[in-house]
Each structure stands twice: as C-alpha cells, then as structure tokens.
N, C-alpha and C. Protein backbone atom coordinates (compact mmCIF):
# COMPACT_ATOMS: atom_id res chain seq x y z
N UNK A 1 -51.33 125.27 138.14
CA UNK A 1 -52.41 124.71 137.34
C UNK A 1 -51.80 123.79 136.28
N UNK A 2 -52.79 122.71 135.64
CA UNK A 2 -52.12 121.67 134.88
C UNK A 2 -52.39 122.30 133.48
N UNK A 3 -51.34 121.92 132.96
CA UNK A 3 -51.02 121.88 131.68
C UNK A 3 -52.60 121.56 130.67
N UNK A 4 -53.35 120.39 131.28
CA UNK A 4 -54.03 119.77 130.57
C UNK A 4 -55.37 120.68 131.22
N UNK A 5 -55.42 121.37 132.55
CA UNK A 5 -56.82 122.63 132.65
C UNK A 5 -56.66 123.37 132.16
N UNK A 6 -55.61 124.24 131.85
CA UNK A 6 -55.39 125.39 130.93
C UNK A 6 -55.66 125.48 129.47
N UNK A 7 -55.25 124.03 128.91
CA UNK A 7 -55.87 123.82 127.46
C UNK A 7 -57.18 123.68 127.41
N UNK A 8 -57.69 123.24 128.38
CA UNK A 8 -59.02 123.11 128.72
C UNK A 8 -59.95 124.64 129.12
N UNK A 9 -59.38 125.32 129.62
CA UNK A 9 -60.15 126.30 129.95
C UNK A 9 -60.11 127.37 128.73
N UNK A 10 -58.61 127.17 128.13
CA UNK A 10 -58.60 128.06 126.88
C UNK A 10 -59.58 127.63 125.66
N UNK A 11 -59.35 126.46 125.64
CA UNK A 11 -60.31 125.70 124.63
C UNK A 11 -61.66 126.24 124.68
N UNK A 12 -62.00 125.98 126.22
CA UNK A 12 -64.08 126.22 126.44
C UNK A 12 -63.65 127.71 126.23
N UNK A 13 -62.76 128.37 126.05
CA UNK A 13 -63.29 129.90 126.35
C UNK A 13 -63.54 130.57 124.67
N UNK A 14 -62.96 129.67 123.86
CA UNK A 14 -62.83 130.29 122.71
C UNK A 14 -63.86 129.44 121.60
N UNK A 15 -64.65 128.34 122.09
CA UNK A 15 -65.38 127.12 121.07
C UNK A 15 -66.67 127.37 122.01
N UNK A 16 -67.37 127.19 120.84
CA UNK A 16 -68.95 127.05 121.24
C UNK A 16 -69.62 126.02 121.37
N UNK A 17 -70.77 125.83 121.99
CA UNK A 17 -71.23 124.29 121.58
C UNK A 17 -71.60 123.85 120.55
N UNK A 18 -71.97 122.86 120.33
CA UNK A 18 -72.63 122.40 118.92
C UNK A 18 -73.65 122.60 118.87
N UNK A 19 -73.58 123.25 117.57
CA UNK A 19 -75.18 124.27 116.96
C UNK A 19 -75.23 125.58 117.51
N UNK A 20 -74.21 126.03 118.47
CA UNK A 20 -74.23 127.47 118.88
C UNK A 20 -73.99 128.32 117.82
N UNK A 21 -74.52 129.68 117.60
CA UNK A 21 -73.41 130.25 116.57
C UNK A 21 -72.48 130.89 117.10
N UNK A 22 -71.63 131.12 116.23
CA UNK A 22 -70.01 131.74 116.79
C UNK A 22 -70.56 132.79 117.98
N UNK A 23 -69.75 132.82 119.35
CA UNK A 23 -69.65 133.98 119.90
C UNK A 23 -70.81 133.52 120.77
N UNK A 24 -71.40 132.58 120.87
CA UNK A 24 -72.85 132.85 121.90
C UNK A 24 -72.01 132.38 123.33
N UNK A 25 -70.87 132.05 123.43
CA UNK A 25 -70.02 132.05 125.68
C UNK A 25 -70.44 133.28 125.41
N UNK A 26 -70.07 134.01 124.83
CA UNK A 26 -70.05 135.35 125.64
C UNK A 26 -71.70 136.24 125.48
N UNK A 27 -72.81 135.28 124.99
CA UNK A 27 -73.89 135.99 125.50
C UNK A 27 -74.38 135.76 126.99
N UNK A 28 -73.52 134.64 127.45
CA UNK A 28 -73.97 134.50 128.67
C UNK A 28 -73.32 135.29 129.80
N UNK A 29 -73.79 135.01 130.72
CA UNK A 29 -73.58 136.14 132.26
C UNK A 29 -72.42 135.75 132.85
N UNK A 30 -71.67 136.91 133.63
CA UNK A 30 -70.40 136.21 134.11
C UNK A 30 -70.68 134.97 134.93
N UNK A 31 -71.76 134.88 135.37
CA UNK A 31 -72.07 132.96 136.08
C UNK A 31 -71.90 132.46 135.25
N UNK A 32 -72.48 132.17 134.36
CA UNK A 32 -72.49 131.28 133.10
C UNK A 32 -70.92 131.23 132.38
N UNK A 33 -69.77 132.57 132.04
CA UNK A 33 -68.52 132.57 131.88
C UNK A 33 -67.75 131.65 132.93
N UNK A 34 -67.98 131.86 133.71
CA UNK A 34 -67.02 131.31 134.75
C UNK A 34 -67.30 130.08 134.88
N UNK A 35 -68.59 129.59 134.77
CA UNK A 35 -68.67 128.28 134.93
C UNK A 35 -68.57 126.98 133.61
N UNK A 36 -68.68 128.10 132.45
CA UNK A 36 -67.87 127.42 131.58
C UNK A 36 -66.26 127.19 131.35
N UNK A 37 -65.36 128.23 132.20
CA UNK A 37 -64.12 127.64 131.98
C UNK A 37 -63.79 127.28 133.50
N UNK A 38 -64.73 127.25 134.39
CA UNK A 38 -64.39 126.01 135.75
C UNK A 38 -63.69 126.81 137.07
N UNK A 39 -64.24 127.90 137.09
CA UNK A 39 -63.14 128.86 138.34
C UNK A 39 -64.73 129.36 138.58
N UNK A 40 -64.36 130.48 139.92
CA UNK A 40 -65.30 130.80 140.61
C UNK A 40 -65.66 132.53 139.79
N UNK A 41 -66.78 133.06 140.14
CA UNK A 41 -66.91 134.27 139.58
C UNK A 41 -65.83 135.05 139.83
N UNK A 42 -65.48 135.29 141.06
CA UNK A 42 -64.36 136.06 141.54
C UNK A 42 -63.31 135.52 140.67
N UNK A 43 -62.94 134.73 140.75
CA UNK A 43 -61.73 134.58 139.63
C UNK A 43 -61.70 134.69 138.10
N UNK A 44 -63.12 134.53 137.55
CA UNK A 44 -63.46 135.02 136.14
C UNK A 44 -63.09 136.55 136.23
N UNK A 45 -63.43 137.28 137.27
CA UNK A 45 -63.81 138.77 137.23
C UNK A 45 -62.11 139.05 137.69
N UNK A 46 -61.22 139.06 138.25
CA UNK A 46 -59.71 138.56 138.25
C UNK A 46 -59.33 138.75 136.24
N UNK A 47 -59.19 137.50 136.09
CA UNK A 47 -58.67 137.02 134.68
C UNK A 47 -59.33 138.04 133.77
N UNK A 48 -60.89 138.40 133.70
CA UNK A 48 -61.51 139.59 132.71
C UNK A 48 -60.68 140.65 133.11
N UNK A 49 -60.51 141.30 134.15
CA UNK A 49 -59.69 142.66 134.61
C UNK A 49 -58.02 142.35 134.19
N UNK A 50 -57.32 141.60 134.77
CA UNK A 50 -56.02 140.81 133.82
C UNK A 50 -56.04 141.16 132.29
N UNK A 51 -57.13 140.61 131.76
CA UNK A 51 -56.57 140.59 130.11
C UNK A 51 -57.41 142.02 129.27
N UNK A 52 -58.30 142.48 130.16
CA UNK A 52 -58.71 144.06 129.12
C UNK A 52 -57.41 144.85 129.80
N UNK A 53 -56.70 144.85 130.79
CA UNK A 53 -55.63 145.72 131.03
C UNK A 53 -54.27 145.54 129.77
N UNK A 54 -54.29 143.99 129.88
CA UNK A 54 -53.17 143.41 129.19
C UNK A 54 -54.14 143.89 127.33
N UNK A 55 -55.08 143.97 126.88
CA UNK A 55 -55.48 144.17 126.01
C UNK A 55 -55.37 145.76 125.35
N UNK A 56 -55.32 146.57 126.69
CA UNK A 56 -55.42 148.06 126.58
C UNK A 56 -53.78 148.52 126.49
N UNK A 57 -52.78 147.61 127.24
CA UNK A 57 -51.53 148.20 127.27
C UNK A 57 -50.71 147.53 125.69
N UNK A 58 -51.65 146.57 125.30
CA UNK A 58 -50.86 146.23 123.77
C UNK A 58 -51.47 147.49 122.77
N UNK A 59 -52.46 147.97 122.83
CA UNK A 59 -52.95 148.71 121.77
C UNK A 59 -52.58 150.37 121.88
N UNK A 60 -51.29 150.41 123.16
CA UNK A 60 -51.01 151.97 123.24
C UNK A 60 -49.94 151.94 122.59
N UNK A 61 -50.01 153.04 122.47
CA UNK A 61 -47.77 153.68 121.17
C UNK A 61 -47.04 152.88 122.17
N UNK A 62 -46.07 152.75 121.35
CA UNK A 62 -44.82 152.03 121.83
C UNK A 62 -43.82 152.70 120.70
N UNK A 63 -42.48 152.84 121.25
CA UNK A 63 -41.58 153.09 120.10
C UNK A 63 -41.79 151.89 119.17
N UNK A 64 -41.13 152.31 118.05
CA UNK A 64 -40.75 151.29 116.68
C UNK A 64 -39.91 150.46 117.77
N UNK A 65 -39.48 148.90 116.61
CA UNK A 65 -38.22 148.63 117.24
C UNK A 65 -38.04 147.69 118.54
N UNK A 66 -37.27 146.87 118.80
CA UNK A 66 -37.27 146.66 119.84
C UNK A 66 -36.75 146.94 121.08
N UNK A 67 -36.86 146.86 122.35
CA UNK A 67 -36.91 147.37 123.58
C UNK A 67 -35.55 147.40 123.53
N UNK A 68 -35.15 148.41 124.36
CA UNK A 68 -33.78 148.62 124.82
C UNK A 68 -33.30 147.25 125.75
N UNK A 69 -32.07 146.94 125.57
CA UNK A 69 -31.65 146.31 126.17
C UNK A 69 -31.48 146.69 127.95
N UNK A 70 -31.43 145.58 128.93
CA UNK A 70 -30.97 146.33 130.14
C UNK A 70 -29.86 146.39 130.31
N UNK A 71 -29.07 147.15 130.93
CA UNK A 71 -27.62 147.35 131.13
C UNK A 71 -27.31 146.37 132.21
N UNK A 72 -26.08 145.73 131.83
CA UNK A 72 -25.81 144.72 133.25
C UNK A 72 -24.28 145.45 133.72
N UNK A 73 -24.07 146.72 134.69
CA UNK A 73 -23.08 147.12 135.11
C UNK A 73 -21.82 146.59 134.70
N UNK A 74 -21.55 144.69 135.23
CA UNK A 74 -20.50 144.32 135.20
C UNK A 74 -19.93 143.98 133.92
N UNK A 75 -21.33 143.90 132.89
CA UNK A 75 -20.79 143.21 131.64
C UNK A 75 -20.01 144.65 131.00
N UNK A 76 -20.82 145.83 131.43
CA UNK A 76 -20.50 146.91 130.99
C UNK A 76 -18.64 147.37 131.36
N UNK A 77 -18.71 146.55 132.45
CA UNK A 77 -17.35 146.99 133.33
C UNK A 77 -16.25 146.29 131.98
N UNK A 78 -16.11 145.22 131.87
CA UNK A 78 -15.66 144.35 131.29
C UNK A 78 -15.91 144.46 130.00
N UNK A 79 -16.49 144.97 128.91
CA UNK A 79 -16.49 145.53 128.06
C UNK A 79 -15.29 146.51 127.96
N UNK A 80 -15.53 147.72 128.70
CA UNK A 80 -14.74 148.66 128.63
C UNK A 80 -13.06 148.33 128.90
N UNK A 81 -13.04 147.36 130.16
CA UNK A 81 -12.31 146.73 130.12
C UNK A 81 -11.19 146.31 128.89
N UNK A 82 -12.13 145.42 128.08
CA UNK A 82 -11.35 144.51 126.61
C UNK A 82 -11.02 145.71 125.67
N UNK A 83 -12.41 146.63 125.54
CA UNK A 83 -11.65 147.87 124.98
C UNK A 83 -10.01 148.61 125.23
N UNK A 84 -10.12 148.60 126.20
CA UNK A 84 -8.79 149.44 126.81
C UNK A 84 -7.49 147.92 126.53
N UNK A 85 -8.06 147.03 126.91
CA UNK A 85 -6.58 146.12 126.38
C UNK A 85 -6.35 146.06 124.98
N UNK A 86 -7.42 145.72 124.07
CA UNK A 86 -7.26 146.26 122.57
C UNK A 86 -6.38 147.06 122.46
N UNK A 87 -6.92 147.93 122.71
CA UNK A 87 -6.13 149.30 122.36
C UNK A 87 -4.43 149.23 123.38
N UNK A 88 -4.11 148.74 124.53
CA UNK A 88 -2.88 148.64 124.37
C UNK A 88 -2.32 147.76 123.24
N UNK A 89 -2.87 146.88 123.09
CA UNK A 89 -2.62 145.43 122.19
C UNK A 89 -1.80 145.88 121.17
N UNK A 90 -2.84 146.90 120.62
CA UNK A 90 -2.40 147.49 119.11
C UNK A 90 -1.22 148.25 119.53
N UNK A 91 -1.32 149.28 120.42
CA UNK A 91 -0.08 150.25 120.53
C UNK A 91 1.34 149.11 120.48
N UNK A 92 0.51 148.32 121.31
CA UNK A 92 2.25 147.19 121.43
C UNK A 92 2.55 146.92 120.03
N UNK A 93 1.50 146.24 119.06
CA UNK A 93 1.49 145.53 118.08
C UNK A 93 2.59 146.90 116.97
N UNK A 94 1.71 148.01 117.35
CA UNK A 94 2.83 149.14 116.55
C UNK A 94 4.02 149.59 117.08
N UNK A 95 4.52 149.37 118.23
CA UNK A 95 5.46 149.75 118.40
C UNK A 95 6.26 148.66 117.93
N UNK A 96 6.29 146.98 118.25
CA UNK A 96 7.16 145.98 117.63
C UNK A 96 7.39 146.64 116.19
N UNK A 97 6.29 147.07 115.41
CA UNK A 97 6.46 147.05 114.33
C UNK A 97 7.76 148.35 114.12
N UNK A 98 7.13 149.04 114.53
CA UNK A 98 8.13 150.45 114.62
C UNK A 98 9.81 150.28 114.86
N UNK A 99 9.69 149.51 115.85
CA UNK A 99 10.80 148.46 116.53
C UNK A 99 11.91 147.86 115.26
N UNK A 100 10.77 147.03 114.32
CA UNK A 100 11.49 146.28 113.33
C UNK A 100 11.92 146.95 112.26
N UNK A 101 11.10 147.94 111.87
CA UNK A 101 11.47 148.86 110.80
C UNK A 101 12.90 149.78 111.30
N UNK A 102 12.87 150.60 112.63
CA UNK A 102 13.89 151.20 112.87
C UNK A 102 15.23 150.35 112.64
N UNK A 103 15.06 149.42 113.05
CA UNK A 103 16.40 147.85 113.49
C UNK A 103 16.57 147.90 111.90
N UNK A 104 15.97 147.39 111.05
CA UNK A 104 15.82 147.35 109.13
C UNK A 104 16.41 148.54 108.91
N UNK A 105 16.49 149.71 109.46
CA UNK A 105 16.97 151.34 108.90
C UNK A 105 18.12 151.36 109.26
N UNK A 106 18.75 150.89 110.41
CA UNK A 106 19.59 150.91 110.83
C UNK A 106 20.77 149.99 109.89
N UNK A 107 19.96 149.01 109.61
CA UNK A 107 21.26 147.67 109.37
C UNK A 107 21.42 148.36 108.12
N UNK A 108 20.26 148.86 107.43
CA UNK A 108 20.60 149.30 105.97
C UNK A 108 21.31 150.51 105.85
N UNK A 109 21.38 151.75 106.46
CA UNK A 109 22.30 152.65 107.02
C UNK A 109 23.66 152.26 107.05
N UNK A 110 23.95 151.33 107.96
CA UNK A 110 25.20 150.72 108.89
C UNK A 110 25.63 150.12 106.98
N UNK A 111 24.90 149.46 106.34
CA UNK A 111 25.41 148.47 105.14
C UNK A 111 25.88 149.71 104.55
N UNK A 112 25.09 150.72 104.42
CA UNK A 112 25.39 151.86 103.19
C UNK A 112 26.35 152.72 103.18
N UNK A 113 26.72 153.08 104.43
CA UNK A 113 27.93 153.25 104.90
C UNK A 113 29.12 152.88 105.04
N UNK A 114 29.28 151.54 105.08
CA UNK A 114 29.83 150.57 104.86
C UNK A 114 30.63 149.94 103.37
N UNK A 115 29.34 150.64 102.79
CA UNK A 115 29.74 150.58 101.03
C UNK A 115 30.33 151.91 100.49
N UNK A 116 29.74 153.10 101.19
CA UNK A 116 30.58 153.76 100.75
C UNK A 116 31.96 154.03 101.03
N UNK A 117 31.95 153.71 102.36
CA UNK A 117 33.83 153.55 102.83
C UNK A 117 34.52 152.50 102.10
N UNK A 118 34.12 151.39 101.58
CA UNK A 118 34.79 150.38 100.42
C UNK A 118 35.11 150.87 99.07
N UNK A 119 34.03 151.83 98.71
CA UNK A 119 34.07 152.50 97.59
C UNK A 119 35.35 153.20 97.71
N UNK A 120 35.25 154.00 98.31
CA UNK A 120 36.22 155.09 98.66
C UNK A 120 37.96 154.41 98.57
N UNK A 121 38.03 153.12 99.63
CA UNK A 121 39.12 152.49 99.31
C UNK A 121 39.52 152.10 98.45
N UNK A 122 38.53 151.37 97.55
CA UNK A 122 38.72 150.85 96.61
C UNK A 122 39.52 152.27 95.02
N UNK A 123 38.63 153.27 95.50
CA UNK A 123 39.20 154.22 94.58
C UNK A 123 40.47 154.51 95.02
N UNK A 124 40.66 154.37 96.07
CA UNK A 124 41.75 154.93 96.44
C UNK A 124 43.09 153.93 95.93
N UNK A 125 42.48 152.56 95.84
CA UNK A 125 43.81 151.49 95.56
C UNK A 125 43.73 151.51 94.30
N UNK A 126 42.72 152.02 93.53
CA UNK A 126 42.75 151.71 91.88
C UNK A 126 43.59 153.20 91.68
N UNK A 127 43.49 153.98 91.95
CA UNK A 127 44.45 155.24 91.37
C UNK A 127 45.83 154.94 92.03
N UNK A 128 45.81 154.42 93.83
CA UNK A 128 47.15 153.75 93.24
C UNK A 128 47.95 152.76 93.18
N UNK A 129 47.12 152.23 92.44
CA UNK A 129 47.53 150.96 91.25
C UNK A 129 47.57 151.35 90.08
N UNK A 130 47.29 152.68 89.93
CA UNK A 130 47.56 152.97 88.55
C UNK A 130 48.86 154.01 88.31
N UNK A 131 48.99 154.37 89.57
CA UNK A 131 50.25 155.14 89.34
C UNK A 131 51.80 154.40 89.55
C-alpha cells in the first residue's frame, strides 16, 4: 500500500467532516466505516479485530523495564571466548611482571653480596696495613 493511502486512510479515520462534531465516523455503521477509509467491509472488520487485539495486549501487565534481550549463541560463544583470553592476558601480564621483579631481586642480592665480600677484603687489607 502507498505511502500517500495510508496517510489517507489514517487521516479519514481520525477527522470528521466539516460541521461534524468530534467522533460522529464512528456513529456510522461498519458500511459507512469502511467506506470512509476506502477498503471493503471484510477488510474494515480484519483491521477492527487487528487493533482491539493490539489495543487489549498493550493494556495487560508487562514487567517494568525493558524486554530482555535475545541471546545470539555465537555472540555468546565469543564473548566467553575474549573473557578467557583476558584473563590469560593478565596472568601473562603478571607473570612478566613477577619475571622482572625476581631478575631486580636477584641483581640486587648478587650486588649485596658482592659488597659484602669487598667489605670483608677491604677489612681485611686495612688491619693489614695497619700492622
């Protein structure tokens, strides 16, 4: 259907004529409905059954909120997916780190040790250098 009958049929369904008062389409008979918005009775009586259903299912409970999303398996797959590489990501990311700190413990160990065996010599050449 065109763009330009539909504005048209919505239009006649909701405006009265001139000098009508508000609301007099709908004192008339479903002949008279139908032939003001241009379809056959059967199809008025169609579109009336259509929109008191569609009228009755807006006015029942509904949760708050909006509708649950649908689940799309694969996005779900792949989600879980990026999760699980994250999480190696990080383990890697901590172990380098772990990595660098041990290597840092070490050199500073290896230095400290290092100083104290100098120490030691060194005492050892100053007492005897003093004797």
């Amino acid at each position: 259907m065109e763009d330009s009958t539909r504005r048209r049929r919505s239009k006649n369904s909701h405006e009265t004529g001139a000098g009508d008062s508000p609301g007099a389409q709908w004192n008339l008979n479903s002949k008279g409905r139908a032939k003001l918005l241009g379809v056959s009775r059967k199809t008025y009586y169609e579109w009336e059954e259509k929109s008191l259903k569609a009228m009755a299912q807006a006015l029942e409970n509904h949760p708050a909120g909006r509708p649950p999303a649908s689940i799309d398996p694969e996005k779900e797959t792949l989600r879980e997916q990026i999760r699980e590489l994250e999480k190696e990501l990080d383990l890697a990311k901590k172990t380098i780190e772990v990595k660098e700190l041990l290597g840092a413990y070490e050199e500073f160990r290896h230095r400290g040790s290092k100083k104290k065996t100098d120490r030691s010599t060194r005492s050892d050449k100053k007492s005897c250098g003093d004797c």
